[in-house]
Structures are given as C-alpha cells and as structure tokens.
N, C-alpha and C. Protein backbone atom coordinates (compact mmCIF):
# COMPACT_ATOMS: atom_id res chain seq x y z
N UNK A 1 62.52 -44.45 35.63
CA UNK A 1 61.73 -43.87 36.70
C UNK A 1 61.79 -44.82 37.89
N UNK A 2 61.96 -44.27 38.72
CA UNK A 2 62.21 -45.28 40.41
C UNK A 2 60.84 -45.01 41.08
N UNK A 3 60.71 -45.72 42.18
CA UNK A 3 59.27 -45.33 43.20
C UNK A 3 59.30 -44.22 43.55
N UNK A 4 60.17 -43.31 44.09
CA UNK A 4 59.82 -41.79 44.17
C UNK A 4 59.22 -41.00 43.16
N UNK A 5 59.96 -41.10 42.34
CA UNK A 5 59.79 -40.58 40.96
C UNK A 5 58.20 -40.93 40.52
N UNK A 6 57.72 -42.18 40.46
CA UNK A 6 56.62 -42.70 40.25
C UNK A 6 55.49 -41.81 41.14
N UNK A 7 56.21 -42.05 42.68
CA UNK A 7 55.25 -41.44 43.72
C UNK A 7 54.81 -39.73 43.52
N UNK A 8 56.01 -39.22 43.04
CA UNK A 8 55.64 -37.30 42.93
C UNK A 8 54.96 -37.35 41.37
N UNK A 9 54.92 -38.47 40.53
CA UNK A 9 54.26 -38.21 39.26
C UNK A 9 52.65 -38.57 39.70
N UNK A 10 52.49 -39.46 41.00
CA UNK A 10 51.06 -39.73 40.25
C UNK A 10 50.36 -38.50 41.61
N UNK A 11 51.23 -38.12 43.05
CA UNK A 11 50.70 -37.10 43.44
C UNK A 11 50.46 -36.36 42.94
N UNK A 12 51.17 -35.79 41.88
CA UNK A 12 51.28 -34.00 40.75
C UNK A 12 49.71 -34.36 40.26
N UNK A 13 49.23 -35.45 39.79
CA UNK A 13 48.21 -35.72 38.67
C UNK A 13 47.21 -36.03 39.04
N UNK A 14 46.73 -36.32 40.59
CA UNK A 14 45.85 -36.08 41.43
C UNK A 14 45.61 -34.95 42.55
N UNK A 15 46.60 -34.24 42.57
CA UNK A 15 46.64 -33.05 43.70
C UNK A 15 46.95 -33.32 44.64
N UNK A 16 47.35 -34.69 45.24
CA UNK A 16 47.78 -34.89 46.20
C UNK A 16 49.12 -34.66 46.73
N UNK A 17 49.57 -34.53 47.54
CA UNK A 17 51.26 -34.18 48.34
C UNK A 17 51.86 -35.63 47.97
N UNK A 18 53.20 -35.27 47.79
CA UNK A 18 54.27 -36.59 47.84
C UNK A 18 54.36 -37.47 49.20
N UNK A 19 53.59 -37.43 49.72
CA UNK A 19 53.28 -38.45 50.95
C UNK A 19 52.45 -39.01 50.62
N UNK A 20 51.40 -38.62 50.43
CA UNK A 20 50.03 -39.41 49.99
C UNK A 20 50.12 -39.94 48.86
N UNK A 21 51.18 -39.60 48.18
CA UNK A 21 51.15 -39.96 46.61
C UNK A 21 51.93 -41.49 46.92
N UNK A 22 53.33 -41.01 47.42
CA UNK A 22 53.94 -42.64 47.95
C UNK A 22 53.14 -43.95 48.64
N UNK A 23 52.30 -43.24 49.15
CA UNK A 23 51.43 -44.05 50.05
C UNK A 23 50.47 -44.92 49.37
N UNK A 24 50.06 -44.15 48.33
CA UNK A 24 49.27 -44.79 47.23
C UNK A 24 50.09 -46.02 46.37
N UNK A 25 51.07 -45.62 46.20
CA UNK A 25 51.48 -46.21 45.63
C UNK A 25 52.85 -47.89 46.42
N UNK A 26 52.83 -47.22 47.04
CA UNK A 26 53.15 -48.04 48.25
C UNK A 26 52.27 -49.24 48.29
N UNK A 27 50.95 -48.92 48.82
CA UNK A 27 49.42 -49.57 48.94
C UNK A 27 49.43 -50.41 48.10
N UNK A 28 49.50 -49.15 46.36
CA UNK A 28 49.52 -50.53 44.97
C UNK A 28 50.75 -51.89 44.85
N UNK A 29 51.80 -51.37 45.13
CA UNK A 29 52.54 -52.67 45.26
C UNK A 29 52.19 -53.86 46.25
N UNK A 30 51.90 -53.44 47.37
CA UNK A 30 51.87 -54.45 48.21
C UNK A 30 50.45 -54.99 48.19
N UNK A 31 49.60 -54.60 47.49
CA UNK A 31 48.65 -55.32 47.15
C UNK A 31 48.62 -56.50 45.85
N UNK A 32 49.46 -56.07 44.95
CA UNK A 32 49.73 -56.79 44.05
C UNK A 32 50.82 -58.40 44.45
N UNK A 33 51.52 -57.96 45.48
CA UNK A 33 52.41 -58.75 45.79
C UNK A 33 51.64 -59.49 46.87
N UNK A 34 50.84 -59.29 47.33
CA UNK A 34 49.94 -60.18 48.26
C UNK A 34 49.30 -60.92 47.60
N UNK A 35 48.58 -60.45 46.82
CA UNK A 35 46.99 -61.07 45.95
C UNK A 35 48.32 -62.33 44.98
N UNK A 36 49.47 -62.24 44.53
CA UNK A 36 50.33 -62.63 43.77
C UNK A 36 50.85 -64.09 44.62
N UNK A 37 50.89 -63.58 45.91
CA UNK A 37 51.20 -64.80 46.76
C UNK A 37 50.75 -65.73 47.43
N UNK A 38 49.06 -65.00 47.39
CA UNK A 38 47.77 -65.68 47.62
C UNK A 38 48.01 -66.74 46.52
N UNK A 39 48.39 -66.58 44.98
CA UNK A 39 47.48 -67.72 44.27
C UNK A 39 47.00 -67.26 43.19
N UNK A 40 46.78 -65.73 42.99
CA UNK A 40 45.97 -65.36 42.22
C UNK A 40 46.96 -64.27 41.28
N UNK A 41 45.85 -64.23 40.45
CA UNK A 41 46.58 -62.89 39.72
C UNK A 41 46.01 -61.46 39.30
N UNK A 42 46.42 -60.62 39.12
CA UNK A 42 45.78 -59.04 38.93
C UNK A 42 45.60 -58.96 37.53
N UNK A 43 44.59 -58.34 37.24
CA UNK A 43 44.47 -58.16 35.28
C UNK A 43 43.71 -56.84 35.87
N UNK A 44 44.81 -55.89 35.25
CA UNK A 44 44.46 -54.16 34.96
C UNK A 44 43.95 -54.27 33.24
N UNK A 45 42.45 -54.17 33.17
CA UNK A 45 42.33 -54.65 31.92
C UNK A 45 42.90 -53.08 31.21
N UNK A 46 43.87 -53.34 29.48
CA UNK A 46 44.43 -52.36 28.80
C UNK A 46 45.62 -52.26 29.22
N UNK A 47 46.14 -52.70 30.72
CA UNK A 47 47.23 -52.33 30.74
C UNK A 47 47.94 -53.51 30.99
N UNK A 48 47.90 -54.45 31.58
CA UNK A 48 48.71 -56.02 31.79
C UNK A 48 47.58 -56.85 32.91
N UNK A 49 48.34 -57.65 33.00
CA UNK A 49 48.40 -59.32 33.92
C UNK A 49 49.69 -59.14 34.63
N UNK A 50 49.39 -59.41 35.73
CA UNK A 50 50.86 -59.93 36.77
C UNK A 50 50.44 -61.29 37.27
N UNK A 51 51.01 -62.06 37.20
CA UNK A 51 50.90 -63.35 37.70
C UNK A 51 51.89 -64.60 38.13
N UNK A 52 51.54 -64.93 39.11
CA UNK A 52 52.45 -65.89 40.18
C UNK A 52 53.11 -66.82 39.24
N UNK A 53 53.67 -67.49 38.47
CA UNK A 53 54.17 -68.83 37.81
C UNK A 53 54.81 -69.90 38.56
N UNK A 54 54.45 -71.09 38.12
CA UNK A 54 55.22 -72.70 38.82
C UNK A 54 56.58 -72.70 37.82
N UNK A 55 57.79 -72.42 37.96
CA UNK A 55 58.65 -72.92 37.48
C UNK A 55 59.05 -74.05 37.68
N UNK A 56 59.37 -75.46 36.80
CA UNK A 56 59.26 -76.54 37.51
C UNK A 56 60.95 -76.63 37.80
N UNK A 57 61.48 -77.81 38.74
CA UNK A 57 62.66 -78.21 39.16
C UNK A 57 63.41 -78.57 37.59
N UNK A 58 64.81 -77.97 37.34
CA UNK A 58 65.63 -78.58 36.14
C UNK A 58 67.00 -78.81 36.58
N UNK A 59 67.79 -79.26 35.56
CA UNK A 59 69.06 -79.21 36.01
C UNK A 59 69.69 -78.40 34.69
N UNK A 60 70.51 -77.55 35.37
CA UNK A 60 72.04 -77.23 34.65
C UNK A 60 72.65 -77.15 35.00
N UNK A 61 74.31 -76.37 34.56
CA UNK A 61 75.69 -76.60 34.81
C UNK A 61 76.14 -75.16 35.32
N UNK A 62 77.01 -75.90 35.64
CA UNK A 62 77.79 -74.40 36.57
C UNK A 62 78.53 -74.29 35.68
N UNK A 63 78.46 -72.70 35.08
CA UNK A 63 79.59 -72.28 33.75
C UNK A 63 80.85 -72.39 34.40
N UNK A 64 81.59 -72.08 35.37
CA UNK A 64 82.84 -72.31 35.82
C UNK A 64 83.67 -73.50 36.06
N UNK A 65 82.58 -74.83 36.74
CA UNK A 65 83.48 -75.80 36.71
C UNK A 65 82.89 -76.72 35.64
N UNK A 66 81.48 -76.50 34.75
CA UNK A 66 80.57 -77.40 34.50
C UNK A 66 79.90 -78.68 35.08
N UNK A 67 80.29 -78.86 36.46
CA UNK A 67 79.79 -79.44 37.33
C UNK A 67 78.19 -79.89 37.42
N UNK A 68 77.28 -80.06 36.67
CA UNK A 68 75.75 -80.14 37.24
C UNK A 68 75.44 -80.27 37.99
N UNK A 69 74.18 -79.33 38.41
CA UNK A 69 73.69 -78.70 39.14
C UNK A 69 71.99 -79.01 39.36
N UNK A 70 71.15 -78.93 40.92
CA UNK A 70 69.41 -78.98 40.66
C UNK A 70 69.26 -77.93 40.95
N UNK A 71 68.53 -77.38 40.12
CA UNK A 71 67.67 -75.95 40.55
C UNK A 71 66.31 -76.52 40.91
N UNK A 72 65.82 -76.10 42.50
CA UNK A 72 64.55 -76.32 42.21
C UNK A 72 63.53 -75.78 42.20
N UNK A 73 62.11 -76.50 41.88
CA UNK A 73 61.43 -75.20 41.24
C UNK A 73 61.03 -74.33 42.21
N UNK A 74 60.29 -73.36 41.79
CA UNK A 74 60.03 -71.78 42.47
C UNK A 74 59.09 -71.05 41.65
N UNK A 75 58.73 -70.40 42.68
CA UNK A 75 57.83 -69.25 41.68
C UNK A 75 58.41 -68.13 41.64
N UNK A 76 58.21 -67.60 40.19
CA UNK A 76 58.68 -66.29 39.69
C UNK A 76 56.88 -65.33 39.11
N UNK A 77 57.50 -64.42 39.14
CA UNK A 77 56.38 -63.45 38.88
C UNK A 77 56.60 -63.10 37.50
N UNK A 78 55.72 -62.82 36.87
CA UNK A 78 55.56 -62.35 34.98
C UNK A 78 54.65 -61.47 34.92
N UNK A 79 54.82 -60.73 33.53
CA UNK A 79 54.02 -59.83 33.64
C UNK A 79 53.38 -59.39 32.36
N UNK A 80 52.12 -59.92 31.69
CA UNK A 80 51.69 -59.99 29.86
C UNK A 80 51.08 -58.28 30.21
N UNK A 81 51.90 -57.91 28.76
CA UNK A 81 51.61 -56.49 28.70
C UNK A 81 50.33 -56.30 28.38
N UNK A 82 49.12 -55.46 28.32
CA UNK A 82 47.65 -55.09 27.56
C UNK A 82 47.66 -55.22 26.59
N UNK A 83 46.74 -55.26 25.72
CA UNK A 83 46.94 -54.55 24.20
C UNK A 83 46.61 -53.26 23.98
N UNK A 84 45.97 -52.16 24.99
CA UNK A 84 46.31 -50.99 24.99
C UNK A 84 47.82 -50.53 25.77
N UNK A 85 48.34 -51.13 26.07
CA UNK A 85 50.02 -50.87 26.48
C UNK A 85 50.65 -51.17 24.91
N UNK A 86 50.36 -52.17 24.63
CA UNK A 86 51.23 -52.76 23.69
C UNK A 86 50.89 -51.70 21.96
N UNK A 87 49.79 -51.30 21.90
CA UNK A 87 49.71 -51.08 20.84
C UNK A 87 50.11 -49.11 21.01
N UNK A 88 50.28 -48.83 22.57
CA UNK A 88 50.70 -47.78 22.73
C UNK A 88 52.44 -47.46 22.26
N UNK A 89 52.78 -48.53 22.78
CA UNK A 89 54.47 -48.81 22.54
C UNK A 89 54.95 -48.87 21.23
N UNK A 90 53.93 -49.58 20.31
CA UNK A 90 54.15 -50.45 19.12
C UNK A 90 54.33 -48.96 18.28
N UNK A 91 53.33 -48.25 18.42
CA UNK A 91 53.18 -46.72 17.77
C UNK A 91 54.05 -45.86 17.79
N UNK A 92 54.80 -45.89 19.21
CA UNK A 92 56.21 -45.33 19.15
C UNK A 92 57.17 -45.26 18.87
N UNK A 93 57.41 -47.02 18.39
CA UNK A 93 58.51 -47.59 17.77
C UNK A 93 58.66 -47.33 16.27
C-alpha cells in the first residue's frame, strides 16, 4: 500500500473525499517527523513507538576495494511494533 492508497482507505472509512483524506494523512506524517526531530518520540499506544536513535560513529570496509572506511554517527528512525499490532500479526501467521 503507498500514500495514496493509504489516503483513499482512511477517506472511504471516515466519509471524507480523497483530498481531505491525503491531507490527513499528510498532517500525520509530518507530524511524526517533526516531533521525531525535535528529540522526542510518538507512542500510538497498541500500535507502536517511532523514535529518533543515536547511531554512534564506526568503522568498516568498502566491499570492493576493502579499503576502511568512518561512518559517522547519525540518526536513524525505528519503529517497536505494539503488542496489539504484534499479537494481531502473530495470529495470522
């Protein structure tokens, strides 16, 4: 499922038009990605955690020449599933 797709599923399920529906959902990303870059993190309780992480600085090798290499650190985003997500999934499997 892509953001359109997302956007006409959650308009259909509120009554709203596929504009307003994108919009919503539009809204939800970029709120998450703000509050994420603030510092902080989102907990949809049942459904996950998104949260900012410190990856620290390491070194590895370049598979082509094996040359070593610094990566340095950065933040990456993660995302711990609920345990009503998880035990939804788990049931399906």
């Amino acid at each position: 499922m892509n953001k359109m797709e997302l956007s006409a599923q959650v308009a259909e399920k509120t009554g709203m038009t596929k504009k307003d529906g994108e919009k919503v959902v539009s809204a939800l990303f970029d709120t998450i990605i703000e509050t994420l870059d603030g510092g902080d993190r989102v907990q949809i309780v049942g459904f996950g955690t998104f949260e900012a992480k410190l990856r620290p600085a390491r070194k590895a090798r370049n598979p082509r020449t094996g040359e070593p290499i610094d990566i340095p650190e950065n933040r990456a985003a993660s995302f711990k599933a609920g345990k009503m997500l998880r035990n939804t999934l788990a049931a399906k499997g």
